[in-house]
Protein backbone atom coordinates (compact mmCIF):
# COMPACT_ATOMS: atom_id res chain seq x y z
CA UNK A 1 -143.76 -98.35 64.27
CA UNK A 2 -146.39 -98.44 61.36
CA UNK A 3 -148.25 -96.06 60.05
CA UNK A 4 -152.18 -97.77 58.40
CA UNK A 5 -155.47 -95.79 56.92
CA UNK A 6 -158.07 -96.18 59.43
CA UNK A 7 -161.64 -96.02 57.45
CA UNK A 8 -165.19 -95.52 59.83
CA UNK A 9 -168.67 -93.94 58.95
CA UNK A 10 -169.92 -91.47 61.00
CA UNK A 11 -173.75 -91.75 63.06
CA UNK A 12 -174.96 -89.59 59.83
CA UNK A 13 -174.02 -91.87 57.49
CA UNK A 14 -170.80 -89.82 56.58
CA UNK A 15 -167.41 -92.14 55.58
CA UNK A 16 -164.16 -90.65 57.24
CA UNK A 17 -160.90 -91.66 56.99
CA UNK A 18 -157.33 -90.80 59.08
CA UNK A 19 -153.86 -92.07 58.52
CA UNK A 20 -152.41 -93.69 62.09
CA UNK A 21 -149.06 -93.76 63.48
CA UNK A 22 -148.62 -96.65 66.33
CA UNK A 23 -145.49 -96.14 68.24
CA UNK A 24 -144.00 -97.76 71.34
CA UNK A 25 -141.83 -95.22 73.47
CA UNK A 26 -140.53 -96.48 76.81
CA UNK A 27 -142.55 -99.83 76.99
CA UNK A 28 -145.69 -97.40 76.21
CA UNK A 29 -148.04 -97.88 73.10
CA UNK A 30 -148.96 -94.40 71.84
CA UNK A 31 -150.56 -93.43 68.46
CA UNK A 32 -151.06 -90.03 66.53
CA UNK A 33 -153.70 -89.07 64.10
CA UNK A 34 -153.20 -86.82 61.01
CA UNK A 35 -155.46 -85.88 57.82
CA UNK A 36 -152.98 -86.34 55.49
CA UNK A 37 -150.38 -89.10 54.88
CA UNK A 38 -147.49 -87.10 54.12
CA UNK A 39 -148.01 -85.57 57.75
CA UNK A 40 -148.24 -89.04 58.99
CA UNK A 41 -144.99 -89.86 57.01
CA UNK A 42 -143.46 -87.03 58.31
CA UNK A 43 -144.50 -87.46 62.03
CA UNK A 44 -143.12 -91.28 62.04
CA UNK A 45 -139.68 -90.28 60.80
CA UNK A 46 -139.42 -87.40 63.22
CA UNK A 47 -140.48 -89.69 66.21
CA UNK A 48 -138.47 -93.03 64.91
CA UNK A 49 -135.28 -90.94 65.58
CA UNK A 50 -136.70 -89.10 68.97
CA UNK A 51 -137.34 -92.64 70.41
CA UNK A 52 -134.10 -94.15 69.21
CA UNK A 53 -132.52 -90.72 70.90
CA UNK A 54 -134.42 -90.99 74.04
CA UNK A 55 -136.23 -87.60 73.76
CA UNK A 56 -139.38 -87.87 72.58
CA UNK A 57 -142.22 -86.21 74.44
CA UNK A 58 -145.76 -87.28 73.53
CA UNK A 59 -147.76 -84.94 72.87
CA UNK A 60 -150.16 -85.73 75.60
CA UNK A 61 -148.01 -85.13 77.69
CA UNK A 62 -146.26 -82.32 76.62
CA UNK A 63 -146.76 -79.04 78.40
CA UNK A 64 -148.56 -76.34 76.81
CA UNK A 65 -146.57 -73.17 75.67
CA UNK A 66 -148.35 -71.16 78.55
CA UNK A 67 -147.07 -73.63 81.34
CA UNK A 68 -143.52 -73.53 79.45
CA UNK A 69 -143.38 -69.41 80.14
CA UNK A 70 -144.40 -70.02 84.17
CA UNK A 71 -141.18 -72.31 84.52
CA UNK A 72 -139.87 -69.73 82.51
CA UNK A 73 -140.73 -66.84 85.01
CA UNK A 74 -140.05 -69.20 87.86
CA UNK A 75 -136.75 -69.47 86.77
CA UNK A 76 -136.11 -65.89 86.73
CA UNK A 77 -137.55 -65.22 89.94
CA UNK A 78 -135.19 -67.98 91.90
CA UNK A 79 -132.33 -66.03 90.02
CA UNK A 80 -133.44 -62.48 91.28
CA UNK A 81 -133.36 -60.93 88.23
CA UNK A 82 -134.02 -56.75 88.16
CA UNK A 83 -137.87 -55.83 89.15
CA UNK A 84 -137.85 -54.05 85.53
CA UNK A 85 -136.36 -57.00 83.82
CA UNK A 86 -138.87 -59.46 85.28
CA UNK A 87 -141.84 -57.14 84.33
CA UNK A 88 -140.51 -57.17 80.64
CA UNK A 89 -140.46 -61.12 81.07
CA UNK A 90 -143.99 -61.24 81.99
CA UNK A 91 -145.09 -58.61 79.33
CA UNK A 92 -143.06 -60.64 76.46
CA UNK A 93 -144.36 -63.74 77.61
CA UNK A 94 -148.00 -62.26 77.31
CA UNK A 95 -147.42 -61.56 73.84
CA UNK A 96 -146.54 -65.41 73.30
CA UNK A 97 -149.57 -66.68 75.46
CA UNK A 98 -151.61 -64.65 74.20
CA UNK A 99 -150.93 -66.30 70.39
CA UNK A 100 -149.82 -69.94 71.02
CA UNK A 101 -149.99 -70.41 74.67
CA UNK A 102 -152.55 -73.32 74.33
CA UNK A 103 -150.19 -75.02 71.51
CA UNK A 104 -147.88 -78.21 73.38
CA UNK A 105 -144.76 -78.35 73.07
CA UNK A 106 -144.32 -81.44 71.29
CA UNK A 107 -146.24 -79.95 68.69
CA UNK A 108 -144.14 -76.70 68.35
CA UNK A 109 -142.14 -77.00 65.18
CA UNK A 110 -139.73 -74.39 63.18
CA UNK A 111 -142.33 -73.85 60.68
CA UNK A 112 -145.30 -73.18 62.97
CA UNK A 113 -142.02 -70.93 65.34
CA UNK A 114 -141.65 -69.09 61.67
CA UNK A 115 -145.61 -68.72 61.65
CA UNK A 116 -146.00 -67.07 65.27
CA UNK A 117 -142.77 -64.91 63.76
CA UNK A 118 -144.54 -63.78 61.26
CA UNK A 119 -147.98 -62.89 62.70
CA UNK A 120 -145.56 -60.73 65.07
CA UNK A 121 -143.84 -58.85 62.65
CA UNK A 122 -147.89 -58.03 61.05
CA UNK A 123 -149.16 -56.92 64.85
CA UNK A 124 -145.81 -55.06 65.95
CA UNK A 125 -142.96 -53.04 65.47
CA UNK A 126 -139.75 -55.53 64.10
CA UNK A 127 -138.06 -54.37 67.63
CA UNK A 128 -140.56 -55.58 69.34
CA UNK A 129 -141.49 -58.75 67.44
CA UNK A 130 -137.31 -59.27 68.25
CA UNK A 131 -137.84 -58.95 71.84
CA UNK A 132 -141.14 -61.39 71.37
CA UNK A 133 -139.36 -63.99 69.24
CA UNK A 134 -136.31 -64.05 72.14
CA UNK A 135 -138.73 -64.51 74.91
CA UNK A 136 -140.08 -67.51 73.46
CA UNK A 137 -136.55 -68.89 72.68
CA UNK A 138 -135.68 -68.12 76.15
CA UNK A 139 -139.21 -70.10 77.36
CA UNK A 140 -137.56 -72.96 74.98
CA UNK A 141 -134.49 -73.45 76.40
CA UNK A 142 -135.68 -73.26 80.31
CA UNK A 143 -138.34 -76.00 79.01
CA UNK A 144 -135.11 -77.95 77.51
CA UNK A 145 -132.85 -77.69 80.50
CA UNK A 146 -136.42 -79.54 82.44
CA UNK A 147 -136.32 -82.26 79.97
CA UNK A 148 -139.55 -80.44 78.91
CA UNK A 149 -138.71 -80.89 75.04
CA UNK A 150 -136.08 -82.08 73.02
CA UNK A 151 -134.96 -79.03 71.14
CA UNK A 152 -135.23 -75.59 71.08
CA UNK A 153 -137.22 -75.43 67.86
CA UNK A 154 -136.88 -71.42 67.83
CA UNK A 155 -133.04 -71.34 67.74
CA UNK A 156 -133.14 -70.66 63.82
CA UNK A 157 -136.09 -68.23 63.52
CA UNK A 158 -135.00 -64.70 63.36
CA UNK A 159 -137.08 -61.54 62.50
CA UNK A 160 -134.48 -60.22 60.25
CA UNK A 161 -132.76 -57.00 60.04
CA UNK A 162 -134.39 -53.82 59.44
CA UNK A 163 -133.28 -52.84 56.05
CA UNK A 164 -135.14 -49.21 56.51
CA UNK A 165 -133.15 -48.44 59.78
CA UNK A 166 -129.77 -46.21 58.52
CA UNK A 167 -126.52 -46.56 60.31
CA UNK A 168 -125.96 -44.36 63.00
CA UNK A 169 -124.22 -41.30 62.24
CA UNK A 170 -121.86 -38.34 63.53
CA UNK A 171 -123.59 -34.97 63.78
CA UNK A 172 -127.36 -36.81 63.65
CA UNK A 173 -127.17 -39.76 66.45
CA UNK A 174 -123.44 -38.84 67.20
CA UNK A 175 -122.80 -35.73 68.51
CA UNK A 176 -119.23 -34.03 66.74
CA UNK A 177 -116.09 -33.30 68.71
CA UNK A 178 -116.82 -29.66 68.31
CA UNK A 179 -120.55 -30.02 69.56
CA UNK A 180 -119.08 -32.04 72.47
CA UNK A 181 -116.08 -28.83 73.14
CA UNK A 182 -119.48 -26.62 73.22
CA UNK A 183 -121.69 -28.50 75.35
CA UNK A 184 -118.94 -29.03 78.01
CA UNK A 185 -118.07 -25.63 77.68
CA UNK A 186 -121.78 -24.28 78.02
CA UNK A 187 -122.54 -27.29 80.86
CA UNK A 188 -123.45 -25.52 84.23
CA UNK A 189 -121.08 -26.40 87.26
CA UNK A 190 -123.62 -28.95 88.38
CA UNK A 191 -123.65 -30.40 85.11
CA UNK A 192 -120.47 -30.50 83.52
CA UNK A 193 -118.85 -33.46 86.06
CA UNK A 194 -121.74 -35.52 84.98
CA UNK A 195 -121.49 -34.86 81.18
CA UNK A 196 -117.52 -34.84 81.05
CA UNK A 197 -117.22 -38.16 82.66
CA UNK A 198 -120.16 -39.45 80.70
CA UNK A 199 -118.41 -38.62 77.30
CA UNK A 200 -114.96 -39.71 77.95
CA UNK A 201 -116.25 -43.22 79.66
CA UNK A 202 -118.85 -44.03 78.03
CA UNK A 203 -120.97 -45.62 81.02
CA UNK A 204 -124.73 -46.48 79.93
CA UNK A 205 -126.98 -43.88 82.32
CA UNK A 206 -127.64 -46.45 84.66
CA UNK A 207 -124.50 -47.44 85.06
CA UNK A 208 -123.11 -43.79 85.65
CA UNK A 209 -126.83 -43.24 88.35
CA UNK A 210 -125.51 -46.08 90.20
CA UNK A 211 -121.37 -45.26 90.39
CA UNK A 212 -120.13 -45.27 94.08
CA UNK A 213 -117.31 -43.36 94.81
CA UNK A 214 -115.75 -46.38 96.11
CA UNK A 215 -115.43 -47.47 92.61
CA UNK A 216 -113.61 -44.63 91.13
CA UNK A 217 -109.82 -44.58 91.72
CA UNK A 218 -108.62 -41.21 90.95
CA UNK A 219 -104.95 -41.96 91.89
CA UNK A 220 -104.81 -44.40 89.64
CA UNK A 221 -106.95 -42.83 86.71
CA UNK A 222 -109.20 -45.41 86.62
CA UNK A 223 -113.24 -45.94 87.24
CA UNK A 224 -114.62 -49.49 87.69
CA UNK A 225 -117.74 -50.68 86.64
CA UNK A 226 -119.37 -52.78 89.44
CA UNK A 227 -122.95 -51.78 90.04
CA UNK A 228 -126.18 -49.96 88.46
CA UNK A 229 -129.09 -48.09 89.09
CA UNK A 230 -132.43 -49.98 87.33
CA UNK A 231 -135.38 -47.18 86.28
CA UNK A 232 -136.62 -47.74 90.23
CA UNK A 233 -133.37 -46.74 91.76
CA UNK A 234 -132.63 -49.93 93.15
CA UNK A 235 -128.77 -50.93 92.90
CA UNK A 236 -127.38 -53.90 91.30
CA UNK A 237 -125.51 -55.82 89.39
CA UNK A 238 -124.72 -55.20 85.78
CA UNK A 239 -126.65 -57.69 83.79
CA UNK A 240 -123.90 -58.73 82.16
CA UNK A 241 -120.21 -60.48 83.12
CA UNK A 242 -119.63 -58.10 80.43
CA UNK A 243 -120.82 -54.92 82.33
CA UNK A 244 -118.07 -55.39 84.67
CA UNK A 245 -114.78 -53.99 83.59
CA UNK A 246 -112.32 -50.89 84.00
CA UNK A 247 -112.19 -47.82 81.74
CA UNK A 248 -109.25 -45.68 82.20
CA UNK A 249 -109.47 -41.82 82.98
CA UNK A 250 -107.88 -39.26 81.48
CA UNK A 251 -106.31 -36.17 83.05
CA UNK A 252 -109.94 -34.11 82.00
CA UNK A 253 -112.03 -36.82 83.68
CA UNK A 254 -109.73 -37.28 86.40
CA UNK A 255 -109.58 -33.11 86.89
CA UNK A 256 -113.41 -32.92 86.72
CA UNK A 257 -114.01 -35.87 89.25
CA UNK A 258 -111.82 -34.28 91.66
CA UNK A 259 -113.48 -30.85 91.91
CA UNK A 260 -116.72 -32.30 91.89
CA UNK A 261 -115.77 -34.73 94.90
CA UNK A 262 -114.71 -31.39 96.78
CA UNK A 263 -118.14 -29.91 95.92
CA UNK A 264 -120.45 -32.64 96.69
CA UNK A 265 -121.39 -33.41 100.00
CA UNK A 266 -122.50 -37.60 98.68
CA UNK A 267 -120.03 -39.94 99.95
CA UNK A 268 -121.34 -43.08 98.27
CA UNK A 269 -122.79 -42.07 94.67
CA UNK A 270 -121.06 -40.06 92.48
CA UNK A 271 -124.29 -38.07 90.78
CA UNK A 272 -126.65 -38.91 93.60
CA UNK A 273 -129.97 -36.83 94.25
CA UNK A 274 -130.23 -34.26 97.20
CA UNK A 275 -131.28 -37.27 99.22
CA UNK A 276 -128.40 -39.38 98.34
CA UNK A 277 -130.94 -41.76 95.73
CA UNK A 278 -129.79 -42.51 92.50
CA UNK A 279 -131.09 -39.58 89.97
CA UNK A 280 -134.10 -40.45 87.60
CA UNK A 281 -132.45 -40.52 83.66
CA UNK A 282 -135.30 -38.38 82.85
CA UNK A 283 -133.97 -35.79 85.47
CA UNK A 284 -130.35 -36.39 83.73
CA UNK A 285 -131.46 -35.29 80.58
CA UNK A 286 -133.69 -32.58 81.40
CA UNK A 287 -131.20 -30.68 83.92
CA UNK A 288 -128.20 -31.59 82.48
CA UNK A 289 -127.54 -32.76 79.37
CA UNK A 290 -130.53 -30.77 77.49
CA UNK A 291 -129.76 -27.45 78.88
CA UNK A 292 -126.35 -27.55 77.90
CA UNK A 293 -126.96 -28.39 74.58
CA UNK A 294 -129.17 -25.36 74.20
CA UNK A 295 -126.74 -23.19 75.51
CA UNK A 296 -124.38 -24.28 73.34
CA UNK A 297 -126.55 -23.71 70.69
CA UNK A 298 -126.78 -28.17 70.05
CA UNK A 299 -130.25 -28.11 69.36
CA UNK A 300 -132.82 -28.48 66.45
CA UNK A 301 -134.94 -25.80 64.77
CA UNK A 302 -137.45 -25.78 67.01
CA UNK A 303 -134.84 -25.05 69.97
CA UNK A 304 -135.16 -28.66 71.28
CA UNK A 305 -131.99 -30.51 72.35
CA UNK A 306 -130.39 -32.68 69.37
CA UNK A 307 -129.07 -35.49 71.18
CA UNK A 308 -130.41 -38.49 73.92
CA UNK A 309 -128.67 -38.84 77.03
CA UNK A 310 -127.15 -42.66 75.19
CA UNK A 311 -125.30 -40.14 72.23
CA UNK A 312 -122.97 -39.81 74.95
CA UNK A 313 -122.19 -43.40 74.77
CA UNK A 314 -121.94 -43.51 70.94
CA UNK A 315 -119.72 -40.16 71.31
CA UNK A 316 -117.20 -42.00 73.62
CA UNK A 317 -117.26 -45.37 71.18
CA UNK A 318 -116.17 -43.62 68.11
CA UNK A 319 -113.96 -41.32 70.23
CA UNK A 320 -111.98 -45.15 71.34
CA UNK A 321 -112.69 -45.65 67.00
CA UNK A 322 -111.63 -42.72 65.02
CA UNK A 323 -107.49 -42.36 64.16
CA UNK A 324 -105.30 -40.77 66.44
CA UNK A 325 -104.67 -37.79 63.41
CA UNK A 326 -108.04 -37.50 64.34
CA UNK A 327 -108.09 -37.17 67.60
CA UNK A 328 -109.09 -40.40 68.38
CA UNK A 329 -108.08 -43.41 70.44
CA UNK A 330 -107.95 -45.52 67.57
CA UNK A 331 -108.14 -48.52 69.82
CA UNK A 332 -108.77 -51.95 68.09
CA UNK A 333 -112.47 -53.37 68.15
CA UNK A 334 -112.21 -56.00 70.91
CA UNK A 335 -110.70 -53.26 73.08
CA UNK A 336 -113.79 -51.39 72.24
CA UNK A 337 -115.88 -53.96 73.17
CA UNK A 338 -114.66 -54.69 76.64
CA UNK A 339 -114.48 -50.91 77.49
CA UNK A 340 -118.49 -50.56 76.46
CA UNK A 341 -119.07 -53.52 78.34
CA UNK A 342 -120.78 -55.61 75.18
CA UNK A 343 -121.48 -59.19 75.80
CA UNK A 344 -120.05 -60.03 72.51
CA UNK A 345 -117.61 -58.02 70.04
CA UNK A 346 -120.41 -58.92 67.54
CA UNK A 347 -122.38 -56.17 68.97
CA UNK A 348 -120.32 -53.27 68.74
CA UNK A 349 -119.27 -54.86 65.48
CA UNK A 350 -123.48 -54.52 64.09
CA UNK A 351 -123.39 -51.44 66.05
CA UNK A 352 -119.94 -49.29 65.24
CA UNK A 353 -118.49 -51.27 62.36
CA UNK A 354 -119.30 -48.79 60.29
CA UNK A 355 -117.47 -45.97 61.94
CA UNK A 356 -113.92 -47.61 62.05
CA UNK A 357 -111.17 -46.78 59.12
CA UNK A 358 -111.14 -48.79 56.08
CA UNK A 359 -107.50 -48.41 55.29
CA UNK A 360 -108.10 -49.02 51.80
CA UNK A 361 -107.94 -45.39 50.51
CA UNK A 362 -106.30 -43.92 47.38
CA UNK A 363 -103.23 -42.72 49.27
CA UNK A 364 -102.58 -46.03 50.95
CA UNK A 365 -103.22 -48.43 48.21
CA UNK A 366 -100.60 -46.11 46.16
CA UNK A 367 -97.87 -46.29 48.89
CA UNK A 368 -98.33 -50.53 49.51
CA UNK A 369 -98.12 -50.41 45.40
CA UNK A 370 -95.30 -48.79 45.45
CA UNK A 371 -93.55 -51.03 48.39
CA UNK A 372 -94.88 -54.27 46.72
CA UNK A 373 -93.53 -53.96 43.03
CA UNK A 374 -90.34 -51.84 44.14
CA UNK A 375 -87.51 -53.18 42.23
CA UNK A 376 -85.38 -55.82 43.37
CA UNK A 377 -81.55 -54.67 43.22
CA UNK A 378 -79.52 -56.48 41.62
CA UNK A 379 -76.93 -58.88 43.35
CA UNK A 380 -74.43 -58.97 41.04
């Protein structure tokens, strides 16, 4: 490798100059042409150890960025993933195409990956710039696994947390155990099956649209978590390994299951439509979960319901959280974690941290004083 000034004069009379890098890769002369010498510099390091590795791609033949998110999509298509999930892949990855799609992948680096971040963060919301940013990882790693490029340059870029977004709280995204006493309470026959068993399981909505009887053992007290319902209706999966576990019933769950088994005439979905389709979430929440909040007077000034359908879920997480002289589970966080179904106990960690007990009050520092430096009796 060697890296020489290359001097010429231009038709006009103009004198121009560019520093070269000549490489051999594979029995293949190549070269690369940069302005400056410190990007030459920089480029022949980078490539001396690619070449020694066996993983250099040169840039001419590199794929561009927009080819990289059609393997990408290919990929997801051969592994069937959820109509709604695909069409999320395809509008992410029109966010990326749209700003670097014509930029190679052998020219992708972490600084211009921390560029593209931060042009996101200007043109959207930092959720969405996060679900941007992980699309193009994702394109990264499907164009790594094809020998495509070398490294996932985007592995290290992150949009960063939200410092303005509060933790999530009880009696504003959480709804109390009183409000949740009330709501059952007020819940209409119809309604209150659905909303008990979504409280004390804490199933996402799509999860509890597509629950088969088959899947709910009430001898045993126990519901299993095999399938969903995606925002078409269609039946699946969970997207997850994660998504598929057992959550115990209680004798409340258990009670309200039964009756509403003897009252429905559905012998395949538990909260099916009239038709025997899995319910639309926006029918959920309109004619279940918000009138019984109104008529349990859970609402806001304006007489709107207080909570989303999902407050359910965070209801029944810090239920499994809060201390048994509570009147909570007080269950330890990896048992949380399975029961939500996380994919990681760093996620309910980020998420529900917060609400667990710091056992490092007053009162208990006093008493593990007190049993530390307790006096020693004496032998003799």
């Amino acid at each position: 490798m060697s890296i020489r000034r290359r001097t010429w004069t231009t038709q006009s009379g103009e004198s121009r100059s560019a520093w070269i890098v000549n490489y051999t890769d594979r029995g293949t002369r190549r070269i690369a042409t940069f302005g400056k010498k410190a990007d030459a510099s920089g480029y022949d390091a980078e490539v001396r150890t690619a070449v020694r590795a066996g993983t250099h791609t040169a840039p001419s033949r590199s794929p561009t960025v927009a080819e990289a998110i059609e393997d990408w999509l290919e990929r997801a298509k051969l592994e069937e993933v959820e109509r709604a999930t695909f069409k999320q892949y395809r509008e992410l990855g029109a966010h990326v195409r749209r700003r670097i799609g014509t930029v190679r992948l052998a020219n992708l680096t972490t600084p211009s990956v921390s560029a593209f971040r931060d042009e996101l963060r200007r043109a959207l919301s930092r959720v969405m710039a996060q679900k941007v940013l992980t699309a193009l990882k994702g394109v990264l790693a499907e164009a790594q696994r094809r020998g495509n490029v070398a490294q996932n340059v985007a592995i290290g870029v992150t949009v960063g947390a939200d410092k303005r977004k509060a933790q999530i709280e009880v009696g504003l995204d959480i709804p109390t155990p009183d409000e949740i006493r009330r709501i059952l309470a007020a819940a209409s026959a119809s309604a209150r099956p659905f909303l008990v068993t979504a409280a004390l399981t804490g199933l996402r909505a799509s999860e509890l649209r597509g629950l088969p009887w088959a899947n709910v053992d009430l001898k045993r007290g126990e519901l299993h978590v095999r399938q969903r319902a995606d925002r078409y209706g269609v039946l699946g999966r969970p997207k997850s390994r994660a998504g598929q576990r057992a959550i115990p019933l209680g004798p409340m769950a258990v009670n309200a299951l039964k009756a509403w088994r003897l009252a429905s005439s559905s012998k395949d979905l538990v909260f099916p439509t009239r038709t025997g389709q899995p319910i639309d979430h926006s029918n959920l929440l309109r004619r279940m979960f918000a009138p019984a909040q109104i008529a349990a007077g859970v609402g806001t000034a304006d007489s709107r319901p207080k909570y989303s359908l999902h407050a359910l879920r965070h209801f029944y997480a810090s239920w499994c959280i809060n201390r048994r002289v509570d009147g909570g589970l007080e269950l330890p966080l990896k048992v949380v974690s399975t029961r939500l179904g996380h994919a990681s106990i760093q996620i309910t960690a980020d998420r529900y941290g917060h609400l667990f007990p710091r056992g490092d009050d007053g009162a208990e520092l006093a008493t593990a004083e007190r049993a530390l430096l307790k006096p020693v009796p004496d032998a003799s």
